[in-house]
Protein backbone atom coordinates (compact mmCIF):
# COMPACT_ATOMS: atom_id res chain seq x y z
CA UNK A 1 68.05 161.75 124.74
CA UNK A 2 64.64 161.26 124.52
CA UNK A 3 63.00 159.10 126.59
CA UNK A 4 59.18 158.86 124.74
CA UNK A 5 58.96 155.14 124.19
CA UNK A 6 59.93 154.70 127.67
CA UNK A 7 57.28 156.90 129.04
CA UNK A 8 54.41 157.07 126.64
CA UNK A 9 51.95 154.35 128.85
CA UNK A 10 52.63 156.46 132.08
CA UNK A 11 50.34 158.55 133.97
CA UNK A 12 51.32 161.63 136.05
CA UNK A 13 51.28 159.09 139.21
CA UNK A 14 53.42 157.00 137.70
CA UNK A 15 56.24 159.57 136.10
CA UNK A 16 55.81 160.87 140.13
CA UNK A 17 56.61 157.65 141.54
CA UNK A 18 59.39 156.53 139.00
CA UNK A 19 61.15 159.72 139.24
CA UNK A 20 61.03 159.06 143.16
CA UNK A 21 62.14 155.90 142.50
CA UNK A 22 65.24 156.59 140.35
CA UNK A 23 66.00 159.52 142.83
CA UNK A 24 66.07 157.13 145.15
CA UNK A 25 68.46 154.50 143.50
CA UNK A 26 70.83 157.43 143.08
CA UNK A 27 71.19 159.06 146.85
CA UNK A 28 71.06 155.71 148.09
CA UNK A 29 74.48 154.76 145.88
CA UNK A 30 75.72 157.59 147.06
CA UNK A 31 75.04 156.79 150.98
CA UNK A 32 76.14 153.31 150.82
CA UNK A 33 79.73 154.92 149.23
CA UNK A 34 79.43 152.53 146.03
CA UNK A 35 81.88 153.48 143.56
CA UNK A 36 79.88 155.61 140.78
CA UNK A 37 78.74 154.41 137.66
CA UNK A 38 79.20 157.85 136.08
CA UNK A 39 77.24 156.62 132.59
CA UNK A 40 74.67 155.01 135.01
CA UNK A 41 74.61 157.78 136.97
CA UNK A 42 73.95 160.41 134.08
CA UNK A 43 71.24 157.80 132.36
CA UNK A 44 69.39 157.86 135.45
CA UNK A 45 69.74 161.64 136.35
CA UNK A 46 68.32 162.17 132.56
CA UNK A 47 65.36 159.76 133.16
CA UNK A 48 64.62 161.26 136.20
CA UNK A 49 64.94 164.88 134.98
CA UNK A 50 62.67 163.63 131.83
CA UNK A 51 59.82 162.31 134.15
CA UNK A 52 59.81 165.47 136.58
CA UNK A 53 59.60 167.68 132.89
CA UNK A 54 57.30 165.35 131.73
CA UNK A 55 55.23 165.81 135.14
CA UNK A 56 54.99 169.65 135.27
């Protein structure tokens, strides 16, 4: 899944902070013992593995 169109305005600082972000989202769904989205889950573990990629 490519995630170009979402990205292609960002700076480093902001792929940072959005991967942060949707790191975030995710532990704190976890923690708070919400039942998991599994699609959600997996679209925002891709976006979040795209950014850090994106990053380095």
């Amino acid at each position: 899944m490519s995630f170009d169109n979402y990205t292609r305005n960002w700076d480093t600082d902001e792929r940072i902070n959005r991967a942060k972000i949707i790191s975030n989202d995710i532990i704190n769904s976890i923690d708070n013992g919400e039942e998991i989205n599994y699609s959600l889950f997996l679209m925002k573990a891709r976006k979040f593995e795209y950014c850090k990629e994106r990053v380095s």
